[in-house]
C-alpha atoms as a PDB file:
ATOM      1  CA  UNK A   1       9.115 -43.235   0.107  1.00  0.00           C
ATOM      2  CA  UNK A   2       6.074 -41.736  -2.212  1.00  0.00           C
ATOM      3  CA  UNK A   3       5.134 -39.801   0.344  1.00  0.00           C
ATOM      4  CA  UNK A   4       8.703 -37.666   0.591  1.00  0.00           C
ATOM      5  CA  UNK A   5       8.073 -37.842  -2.937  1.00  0.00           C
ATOM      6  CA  UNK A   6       5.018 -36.402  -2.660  1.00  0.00           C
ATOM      7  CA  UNK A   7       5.899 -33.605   0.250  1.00  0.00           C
ATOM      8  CA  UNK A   8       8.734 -32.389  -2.342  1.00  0.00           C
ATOM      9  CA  UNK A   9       6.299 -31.858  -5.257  1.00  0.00           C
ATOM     10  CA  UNK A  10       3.897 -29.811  -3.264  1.00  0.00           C
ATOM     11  CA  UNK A  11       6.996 -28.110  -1.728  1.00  0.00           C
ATOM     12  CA  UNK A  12       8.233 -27.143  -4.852  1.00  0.00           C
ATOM     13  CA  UNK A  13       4.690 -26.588  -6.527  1.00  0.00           C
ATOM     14  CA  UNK A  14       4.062 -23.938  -3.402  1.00  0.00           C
ATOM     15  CA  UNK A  15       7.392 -21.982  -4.049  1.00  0.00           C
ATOM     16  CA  UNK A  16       6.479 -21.538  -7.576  1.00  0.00           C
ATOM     17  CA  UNK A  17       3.208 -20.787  -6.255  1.00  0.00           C
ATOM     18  CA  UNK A  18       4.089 -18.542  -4.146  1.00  0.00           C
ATOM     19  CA  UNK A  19       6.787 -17.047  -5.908  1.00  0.00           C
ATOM     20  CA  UNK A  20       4.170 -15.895  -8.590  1.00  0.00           C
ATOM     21  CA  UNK A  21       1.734 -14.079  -6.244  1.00  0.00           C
ATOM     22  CA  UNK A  22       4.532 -12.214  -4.828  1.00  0.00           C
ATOM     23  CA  UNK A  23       5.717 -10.995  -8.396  1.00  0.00           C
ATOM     24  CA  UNK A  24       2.108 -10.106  -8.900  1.00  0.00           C
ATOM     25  CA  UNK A  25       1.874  -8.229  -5.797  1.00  0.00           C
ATOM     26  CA  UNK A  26       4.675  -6.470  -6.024  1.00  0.00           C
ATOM     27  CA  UNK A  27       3.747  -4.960  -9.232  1.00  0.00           C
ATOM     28  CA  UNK A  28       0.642  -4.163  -8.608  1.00  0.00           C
ATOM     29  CA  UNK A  29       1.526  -2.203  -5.344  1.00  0.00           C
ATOM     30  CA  UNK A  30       4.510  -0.844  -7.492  1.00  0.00           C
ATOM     31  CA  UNK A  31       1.968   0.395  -9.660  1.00  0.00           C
ATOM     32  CA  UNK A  32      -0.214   1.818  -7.157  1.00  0.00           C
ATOM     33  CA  UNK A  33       2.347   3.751  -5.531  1.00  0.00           C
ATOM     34  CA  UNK A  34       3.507   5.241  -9.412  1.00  0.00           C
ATOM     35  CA  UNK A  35      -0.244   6.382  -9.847  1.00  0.00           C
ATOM     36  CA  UNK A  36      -0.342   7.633  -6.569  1.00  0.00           C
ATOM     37  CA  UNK A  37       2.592   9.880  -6.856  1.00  0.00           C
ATOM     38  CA  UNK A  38       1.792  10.990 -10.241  1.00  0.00           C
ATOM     39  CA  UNK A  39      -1.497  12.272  -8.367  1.00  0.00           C
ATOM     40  CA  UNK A  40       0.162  13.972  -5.662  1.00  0.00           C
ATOM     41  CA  UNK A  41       2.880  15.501  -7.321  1.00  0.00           C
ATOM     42  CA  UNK A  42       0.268  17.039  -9.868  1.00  0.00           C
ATOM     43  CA  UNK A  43      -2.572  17.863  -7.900  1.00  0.00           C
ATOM     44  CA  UNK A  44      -1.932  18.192  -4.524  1.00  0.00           C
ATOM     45  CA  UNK A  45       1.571  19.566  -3.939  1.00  0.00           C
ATOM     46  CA  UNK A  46       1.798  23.448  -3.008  1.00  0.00           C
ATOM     47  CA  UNK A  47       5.046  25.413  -4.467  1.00  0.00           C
ATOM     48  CA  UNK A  48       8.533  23.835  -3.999  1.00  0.00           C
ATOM     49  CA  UNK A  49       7.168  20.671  -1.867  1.00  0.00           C
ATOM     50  CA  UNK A  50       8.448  16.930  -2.574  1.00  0.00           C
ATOM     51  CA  UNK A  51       5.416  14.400  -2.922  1.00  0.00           C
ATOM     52  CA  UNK A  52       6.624  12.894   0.617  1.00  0.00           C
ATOM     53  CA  UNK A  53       5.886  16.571   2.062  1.00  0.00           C
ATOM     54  CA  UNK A  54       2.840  16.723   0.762  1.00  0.00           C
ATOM     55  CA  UNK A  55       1.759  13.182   1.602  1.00  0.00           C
ATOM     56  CA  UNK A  56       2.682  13.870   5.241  1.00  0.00           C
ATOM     57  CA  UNK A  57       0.928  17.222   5.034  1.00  0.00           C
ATOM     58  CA  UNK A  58      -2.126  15.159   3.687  1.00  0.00           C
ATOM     59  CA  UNK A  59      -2.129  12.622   6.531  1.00  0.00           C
ATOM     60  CA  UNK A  60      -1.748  15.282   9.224  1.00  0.00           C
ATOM     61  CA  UNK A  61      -4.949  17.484   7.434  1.00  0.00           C
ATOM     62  CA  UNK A  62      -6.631  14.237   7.606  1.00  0.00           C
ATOM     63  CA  UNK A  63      -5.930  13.299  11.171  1.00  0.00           C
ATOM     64  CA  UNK A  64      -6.752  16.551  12.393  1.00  0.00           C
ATOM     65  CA  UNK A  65     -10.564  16.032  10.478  1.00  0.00           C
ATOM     66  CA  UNK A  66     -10.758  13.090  11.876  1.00  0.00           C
ATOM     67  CA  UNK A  67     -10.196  14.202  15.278  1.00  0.00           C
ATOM     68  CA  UNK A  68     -12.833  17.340  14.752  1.00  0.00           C
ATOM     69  CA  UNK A  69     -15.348  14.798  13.782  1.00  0.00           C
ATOM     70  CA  UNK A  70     -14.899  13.122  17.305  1.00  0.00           C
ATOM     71  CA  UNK A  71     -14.781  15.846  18.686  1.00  0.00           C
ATOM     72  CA  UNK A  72     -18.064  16.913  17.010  1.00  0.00           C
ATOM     73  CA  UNK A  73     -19.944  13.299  17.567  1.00  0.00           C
ATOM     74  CA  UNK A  74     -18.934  13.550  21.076  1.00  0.00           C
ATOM     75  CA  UNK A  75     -20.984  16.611  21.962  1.00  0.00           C
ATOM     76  CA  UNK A  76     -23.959  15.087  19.830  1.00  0.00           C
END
């Protein structure tokens, strides 16, 4: 019996637990992602594009780098 008891506490202790990081997380990723789009949206869009065009035109710049820079080590 004071072991169920016991299995329940630290149940309910790791939901709160739990619970709490999530809440944290999920602002600070929230917050990230505000930040982020701020940035974008002020710096990095060209006329007329939506901060999701512009972070998919930023991931395909960088992709294509990336694949130059293979390209480049493999002829090294």
């Amino acid at each position: 019996m004071a072991k169920s008891k016991l299995v329940k506490v630290n149940q309910k202790i790791a939901e709160k637990v739990v619970g709490g990081y999530k809440k944290i997380e999920d602002g600070a990723v929230g917050g990230f992602t505000k930040i982020s789009d701020s940035f974008v949206d002020q710096f990095l869009t060209k006329d007329g594009e939506s901060i999701e065009e512009a972070k998919a035109r930023l991931a395909e710049e960088q992709k294509e780098r990336q694949m130059k820079a293979m390209k480049k080590k493999e002829r090294v």
